[in-house]
Protein backbone atom coordinates (compact mmCIF):
# COMPACT_ATOMS: atom_id res chain seq x y z
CA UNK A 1 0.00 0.00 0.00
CA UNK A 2 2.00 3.12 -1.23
CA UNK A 3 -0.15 6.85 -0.72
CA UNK A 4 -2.69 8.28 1.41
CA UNK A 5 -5.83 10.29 -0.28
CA UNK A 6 -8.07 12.26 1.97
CA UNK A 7 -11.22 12.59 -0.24
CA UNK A 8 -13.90 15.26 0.63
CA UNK A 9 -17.09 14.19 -0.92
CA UNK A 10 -20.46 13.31 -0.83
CA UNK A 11 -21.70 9.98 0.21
CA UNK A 12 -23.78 7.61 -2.70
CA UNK A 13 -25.91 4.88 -1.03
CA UNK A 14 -25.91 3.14 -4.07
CA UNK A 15 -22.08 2.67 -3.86
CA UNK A 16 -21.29 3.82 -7.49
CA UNK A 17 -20.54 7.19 -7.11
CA UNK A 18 -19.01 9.27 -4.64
CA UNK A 19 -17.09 8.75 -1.47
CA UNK A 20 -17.87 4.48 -2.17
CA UNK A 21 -16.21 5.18 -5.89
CA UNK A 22 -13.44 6.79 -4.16
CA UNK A 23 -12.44 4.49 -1.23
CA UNK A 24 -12.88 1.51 -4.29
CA UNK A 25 -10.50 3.51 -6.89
CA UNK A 26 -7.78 4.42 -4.38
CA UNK A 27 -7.27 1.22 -2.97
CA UNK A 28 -7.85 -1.21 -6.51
CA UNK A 29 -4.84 1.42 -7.67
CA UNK A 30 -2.84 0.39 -4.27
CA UNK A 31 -3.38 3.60 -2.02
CA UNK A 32 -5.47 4.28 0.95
CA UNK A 33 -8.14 6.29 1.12
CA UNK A 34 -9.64 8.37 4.22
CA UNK A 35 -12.42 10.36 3.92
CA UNK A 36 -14.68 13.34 4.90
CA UNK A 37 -18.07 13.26 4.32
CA UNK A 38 -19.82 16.55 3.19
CA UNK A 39 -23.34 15.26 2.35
CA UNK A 40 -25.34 11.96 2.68
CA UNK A 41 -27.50 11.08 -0.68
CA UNK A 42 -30.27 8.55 -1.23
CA UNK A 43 -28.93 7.28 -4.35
CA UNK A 44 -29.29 4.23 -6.49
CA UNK A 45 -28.70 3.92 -10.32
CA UNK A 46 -31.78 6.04 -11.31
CA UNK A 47 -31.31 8.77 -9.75
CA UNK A 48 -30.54 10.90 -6.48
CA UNK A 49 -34.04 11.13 -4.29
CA UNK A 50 -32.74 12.69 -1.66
CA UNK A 51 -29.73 14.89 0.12
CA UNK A 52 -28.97 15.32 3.67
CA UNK A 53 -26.05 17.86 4.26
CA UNK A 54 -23.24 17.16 6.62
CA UNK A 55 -23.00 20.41 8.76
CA UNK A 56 -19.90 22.17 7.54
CA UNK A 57 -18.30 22.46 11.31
CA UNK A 58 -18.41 18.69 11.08
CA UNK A 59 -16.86 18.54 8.03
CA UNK A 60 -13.77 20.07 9.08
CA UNK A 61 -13.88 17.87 12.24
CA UNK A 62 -13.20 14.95 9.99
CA UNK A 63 -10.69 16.56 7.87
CA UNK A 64 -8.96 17.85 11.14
CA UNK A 65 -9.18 14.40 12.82
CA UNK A 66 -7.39 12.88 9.19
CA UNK A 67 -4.76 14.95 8.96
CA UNK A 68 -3.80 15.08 12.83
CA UNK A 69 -3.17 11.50 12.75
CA UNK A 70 -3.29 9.42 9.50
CA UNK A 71 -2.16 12.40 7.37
CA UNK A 72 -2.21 12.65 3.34
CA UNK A 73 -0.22 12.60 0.46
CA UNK A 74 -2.95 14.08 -1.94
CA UNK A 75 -6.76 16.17 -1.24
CA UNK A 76 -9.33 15.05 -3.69
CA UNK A 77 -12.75 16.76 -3.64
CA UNK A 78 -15.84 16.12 -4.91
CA UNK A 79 -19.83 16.84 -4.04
CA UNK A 80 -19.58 20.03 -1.97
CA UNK A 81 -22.83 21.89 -2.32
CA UNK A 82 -22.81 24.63 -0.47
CA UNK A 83 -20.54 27.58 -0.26
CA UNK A 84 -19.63 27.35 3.87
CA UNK A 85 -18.36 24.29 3.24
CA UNK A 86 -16.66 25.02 0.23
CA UNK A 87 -15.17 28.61 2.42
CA UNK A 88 -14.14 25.39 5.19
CA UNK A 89 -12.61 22.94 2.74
CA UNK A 90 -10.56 25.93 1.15
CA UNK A 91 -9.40 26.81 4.32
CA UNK A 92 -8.20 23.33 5.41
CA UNK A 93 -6.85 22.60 2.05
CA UNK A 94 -4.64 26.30 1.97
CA UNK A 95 -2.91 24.93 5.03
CA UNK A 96 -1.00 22.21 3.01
CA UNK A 97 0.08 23.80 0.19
CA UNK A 98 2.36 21.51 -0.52
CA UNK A 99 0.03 18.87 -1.01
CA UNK A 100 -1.12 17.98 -4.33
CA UNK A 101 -5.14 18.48 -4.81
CA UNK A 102 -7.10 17.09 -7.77
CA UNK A 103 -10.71 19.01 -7.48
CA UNK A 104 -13.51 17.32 -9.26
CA UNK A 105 -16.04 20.27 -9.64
CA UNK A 106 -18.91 17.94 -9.20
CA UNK A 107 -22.48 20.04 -10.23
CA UNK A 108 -24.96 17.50 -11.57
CA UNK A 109 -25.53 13.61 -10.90
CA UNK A 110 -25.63 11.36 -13.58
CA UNK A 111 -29.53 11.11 -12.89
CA UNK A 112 -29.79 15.28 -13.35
CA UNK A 113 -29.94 16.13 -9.70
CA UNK A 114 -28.08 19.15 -8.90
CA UNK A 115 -25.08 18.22 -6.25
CA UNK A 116 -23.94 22.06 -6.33
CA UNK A 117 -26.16 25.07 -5.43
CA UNK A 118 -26.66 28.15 -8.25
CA UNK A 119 -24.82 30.37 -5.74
CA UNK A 120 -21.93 28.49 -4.65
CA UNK A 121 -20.62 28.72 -8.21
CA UNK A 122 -18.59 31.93 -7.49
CA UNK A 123 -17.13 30.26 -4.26
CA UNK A 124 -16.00 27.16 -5.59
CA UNK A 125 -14.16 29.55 -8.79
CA UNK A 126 -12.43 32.11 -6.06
CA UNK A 127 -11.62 29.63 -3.57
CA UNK A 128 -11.16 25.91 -4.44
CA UNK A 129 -10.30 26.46 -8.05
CA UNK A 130 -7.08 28.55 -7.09
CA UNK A 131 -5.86 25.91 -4.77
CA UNK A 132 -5.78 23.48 -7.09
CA UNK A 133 -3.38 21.02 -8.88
CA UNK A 134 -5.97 20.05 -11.28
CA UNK A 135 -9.32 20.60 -12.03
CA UNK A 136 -11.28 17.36 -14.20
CA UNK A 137 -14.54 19.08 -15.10
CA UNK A 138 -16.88 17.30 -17.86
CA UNK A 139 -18.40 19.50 -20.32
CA UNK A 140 -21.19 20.63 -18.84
CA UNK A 141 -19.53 21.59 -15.60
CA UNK A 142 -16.83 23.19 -17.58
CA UNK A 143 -19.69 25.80 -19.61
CA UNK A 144 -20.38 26.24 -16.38
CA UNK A 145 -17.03 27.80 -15.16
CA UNK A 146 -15.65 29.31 -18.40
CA UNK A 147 -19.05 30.59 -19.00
CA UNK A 148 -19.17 29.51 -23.29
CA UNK A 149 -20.99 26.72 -24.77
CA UNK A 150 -19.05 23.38 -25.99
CA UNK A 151 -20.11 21.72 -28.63
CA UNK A 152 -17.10 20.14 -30.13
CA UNK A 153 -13.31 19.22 -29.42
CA UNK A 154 -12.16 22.72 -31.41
CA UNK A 155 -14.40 24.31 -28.46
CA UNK A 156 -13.11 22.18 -26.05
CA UNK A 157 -9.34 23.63 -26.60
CA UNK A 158 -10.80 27.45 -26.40
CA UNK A 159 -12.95 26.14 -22.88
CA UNK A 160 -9.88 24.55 -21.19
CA UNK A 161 -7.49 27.64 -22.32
CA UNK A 162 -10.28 29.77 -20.88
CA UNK A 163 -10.46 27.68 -17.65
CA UNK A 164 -6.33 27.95 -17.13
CA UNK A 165 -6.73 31.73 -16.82
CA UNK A 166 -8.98 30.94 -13.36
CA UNK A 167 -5.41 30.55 -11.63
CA UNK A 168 -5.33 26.58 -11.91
CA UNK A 169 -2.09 24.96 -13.26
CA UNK A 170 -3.73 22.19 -14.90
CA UNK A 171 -7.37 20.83 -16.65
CA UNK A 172 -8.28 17.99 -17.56
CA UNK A 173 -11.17 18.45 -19.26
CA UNK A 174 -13.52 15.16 -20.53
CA UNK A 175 -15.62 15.12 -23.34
CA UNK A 176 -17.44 12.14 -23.05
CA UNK A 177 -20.88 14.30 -23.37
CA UNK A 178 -19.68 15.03 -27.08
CA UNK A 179 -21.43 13.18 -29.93
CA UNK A 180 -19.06 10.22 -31.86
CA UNK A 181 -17.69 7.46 -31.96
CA UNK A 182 -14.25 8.06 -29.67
CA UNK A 183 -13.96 10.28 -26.43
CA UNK A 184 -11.71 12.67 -26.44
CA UNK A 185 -10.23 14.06 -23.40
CA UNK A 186 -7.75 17.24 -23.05
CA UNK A 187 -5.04 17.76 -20.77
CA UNK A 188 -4.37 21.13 -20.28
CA UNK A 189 -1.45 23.20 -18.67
CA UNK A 190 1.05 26.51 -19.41
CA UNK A 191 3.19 24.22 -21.58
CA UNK A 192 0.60 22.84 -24.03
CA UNK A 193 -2.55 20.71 -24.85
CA UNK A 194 -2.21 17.06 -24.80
CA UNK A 195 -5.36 14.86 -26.54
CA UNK A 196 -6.23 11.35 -24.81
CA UNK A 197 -8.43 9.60 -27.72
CA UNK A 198 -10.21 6.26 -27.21
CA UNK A 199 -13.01 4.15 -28.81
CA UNK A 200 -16.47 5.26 -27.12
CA UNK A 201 -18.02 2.06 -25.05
CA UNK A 202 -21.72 1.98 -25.80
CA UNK A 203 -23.22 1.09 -22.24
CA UNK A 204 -25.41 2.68 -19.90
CA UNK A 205 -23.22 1.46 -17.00
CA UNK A 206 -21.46 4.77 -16.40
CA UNK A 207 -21.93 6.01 -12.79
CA UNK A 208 -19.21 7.04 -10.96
CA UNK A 209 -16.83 7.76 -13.96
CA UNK A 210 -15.53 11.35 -12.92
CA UNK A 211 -15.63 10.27 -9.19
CA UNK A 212 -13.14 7.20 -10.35
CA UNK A 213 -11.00 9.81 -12.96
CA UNK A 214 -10.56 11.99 -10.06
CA UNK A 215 -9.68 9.70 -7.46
CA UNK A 216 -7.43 7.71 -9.86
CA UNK A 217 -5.27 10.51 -10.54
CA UNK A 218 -5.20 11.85 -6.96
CA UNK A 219 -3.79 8.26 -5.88
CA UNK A 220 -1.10 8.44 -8.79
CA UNK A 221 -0.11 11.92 -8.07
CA UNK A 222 0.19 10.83 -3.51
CA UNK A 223 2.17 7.67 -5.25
CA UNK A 224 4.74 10.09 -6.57
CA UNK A 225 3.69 9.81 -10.51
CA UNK A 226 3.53 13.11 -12.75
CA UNK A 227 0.21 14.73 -14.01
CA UNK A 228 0.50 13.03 -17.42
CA UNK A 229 1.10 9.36 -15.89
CA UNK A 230 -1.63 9.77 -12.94
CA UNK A 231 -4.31 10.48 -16.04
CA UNK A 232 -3.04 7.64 -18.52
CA UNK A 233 -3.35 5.05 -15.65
CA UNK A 234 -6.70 6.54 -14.30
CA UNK A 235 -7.89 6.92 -17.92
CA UNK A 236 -7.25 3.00 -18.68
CA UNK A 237 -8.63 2.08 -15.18
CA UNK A 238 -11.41 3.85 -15.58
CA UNK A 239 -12.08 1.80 -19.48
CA UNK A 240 -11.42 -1.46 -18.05
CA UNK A 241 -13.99 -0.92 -14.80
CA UNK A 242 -16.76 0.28 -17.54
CA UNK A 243 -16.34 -3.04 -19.75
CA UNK A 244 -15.97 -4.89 -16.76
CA UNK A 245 -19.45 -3.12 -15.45
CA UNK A 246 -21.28 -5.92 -13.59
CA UNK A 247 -24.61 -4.40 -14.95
CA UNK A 248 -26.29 -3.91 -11.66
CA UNK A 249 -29.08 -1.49 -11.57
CA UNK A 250 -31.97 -0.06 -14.47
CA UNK A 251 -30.14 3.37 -14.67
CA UNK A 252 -27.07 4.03 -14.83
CA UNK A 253 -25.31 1.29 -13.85
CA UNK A 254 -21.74 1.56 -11.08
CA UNK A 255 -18.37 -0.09 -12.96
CA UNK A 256 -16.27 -2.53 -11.83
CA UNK A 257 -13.81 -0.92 -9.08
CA UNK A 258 -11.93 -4.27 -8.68
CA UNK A 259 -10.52 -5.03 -12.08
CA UNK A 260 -7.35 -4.82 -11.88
CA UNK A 261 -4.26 -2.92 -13.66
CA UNK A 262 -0.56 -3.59 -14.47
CA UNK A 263 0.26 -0.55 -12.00
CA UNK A 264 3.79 -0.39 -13.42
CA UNK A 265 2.95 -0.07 -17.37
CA UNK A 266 0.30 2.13 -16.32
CA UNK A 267 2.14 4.36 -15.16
CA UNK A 268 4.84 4.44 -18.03
């Protein structure tokens, strides 16, 4: 076991998604994962049906509690849907600046449910997003924050330029929500654009994907590997959990955290 994540999240009942996709990720990859919980969801495969918010002092209580003892060797966050805990989470996370942080601005579950409220928008931009390593929006999330509609990969370069100038060093910005027959995904920094191109799977069984991304390149980046080699080995992780998709569920079905992965060539 090499690398300790501390993920800040919400929780998904239905074990797909969320804090259950990250504990699964980190460790399948060979890490450990602790966690702080920021919101409990009623969750399964069709949907969210209901949210009950972790008070935000209680939220830093865990993340307090973590790093007193157990420590961490990368931050990961994901559901945090309200802007005190976002102010909280900033806070803790400006403390360790030395720590890498992989932010996955998580907005809208798979389902449609919004995971992010209208007015903590601005927060998450002037806090969270300048604290960042990297930020792995999907399209949506990404018109969201660079404020300009995407509707194909030439637009994706001019969105993840656009998101650079918030004052994050890196985006990795997914475009599975484009139209086509391969996914292309766009690694973004000061010294370039780098395309990650791949066959598009045709399956429902999708939940959890940007939850698994995120926490797959968190755990590569607390295990010591570079930007580009935490997001090839969390890209094919990610590909082999979706084909290996047990097909639980009528909606969107969770992947297969447990497959596993040549950690070594991965990370070549």
């Amino acid at each position: 076991m090499q690398g300790r994540v501390l993920v800040i999240a919400g929780s998904d009942s239905g074990g797909g998604a969320g804090i259950q996709a990250d504990i699964k990720t980190i460790t399948a990859l060979g890490g450990y994962a602790a966690t702080a919980i920021s919101a409990l969801t009623a969750q399964d495969t069709n949907g969210v049906h209901g949210v009950m918010p972790v008070p935000a002092e209680f939220v830093g209580q865990q993340i307090d509690a973590v790093l007193d003892d157990l420590g961490a060797d990368a931050f990961k966050t994901g559901m945090l849907d309200r802007i005190d805990v976002i102010e909280l989470v900033a806070q803790r996370i400006g403390n360790h600046p030395g720590i890498p942080y992989v932010l996955d601005p998580v907005m809208v579950a798979k389902g449609g449910a919004r995971l992010l409220a209208k007015d903590a928008v601005g927060s998450l931009k002037r806090s969270l997003v300048l604290l960042a390593s990297v930020i792995t929006p999907n399209l949506p999330e990404a018109e969201v924050l660079c404020g300009r509609t995407i509707t194909s990969v030439a637009d994706m370069h001019a969105a993840a330029s656009a998101l650079l100038t918030l004052g994050v060093p890196a985006v990795l910005l997914k475009g599975g929500h484009l139209r086509g027959d391969r996914v292309v995904d766009l690694l973004a920094t000061e010294a370039g654009v780098e395309a990650f191109e791949a066959p598009r799977i045709d399956t429902r069984h999708t939940h959890g994907t940007g939850c698994t991304l995120a926490s797959a390149i968190a755990i590569g980046l607390a295990q010591g590997m570079t930007l580009r080699q935490s997001v090839r080995r969390g890209r094919d992780y990610v590909r082999r959990a979706i084909l290996a998709a047990p097909g639980y569920g009528a909606g969107h079905g969770p992947l297969d955290h447990g497959v596993t992965v040549d950690l070594g060539r991965l990370g070549a």
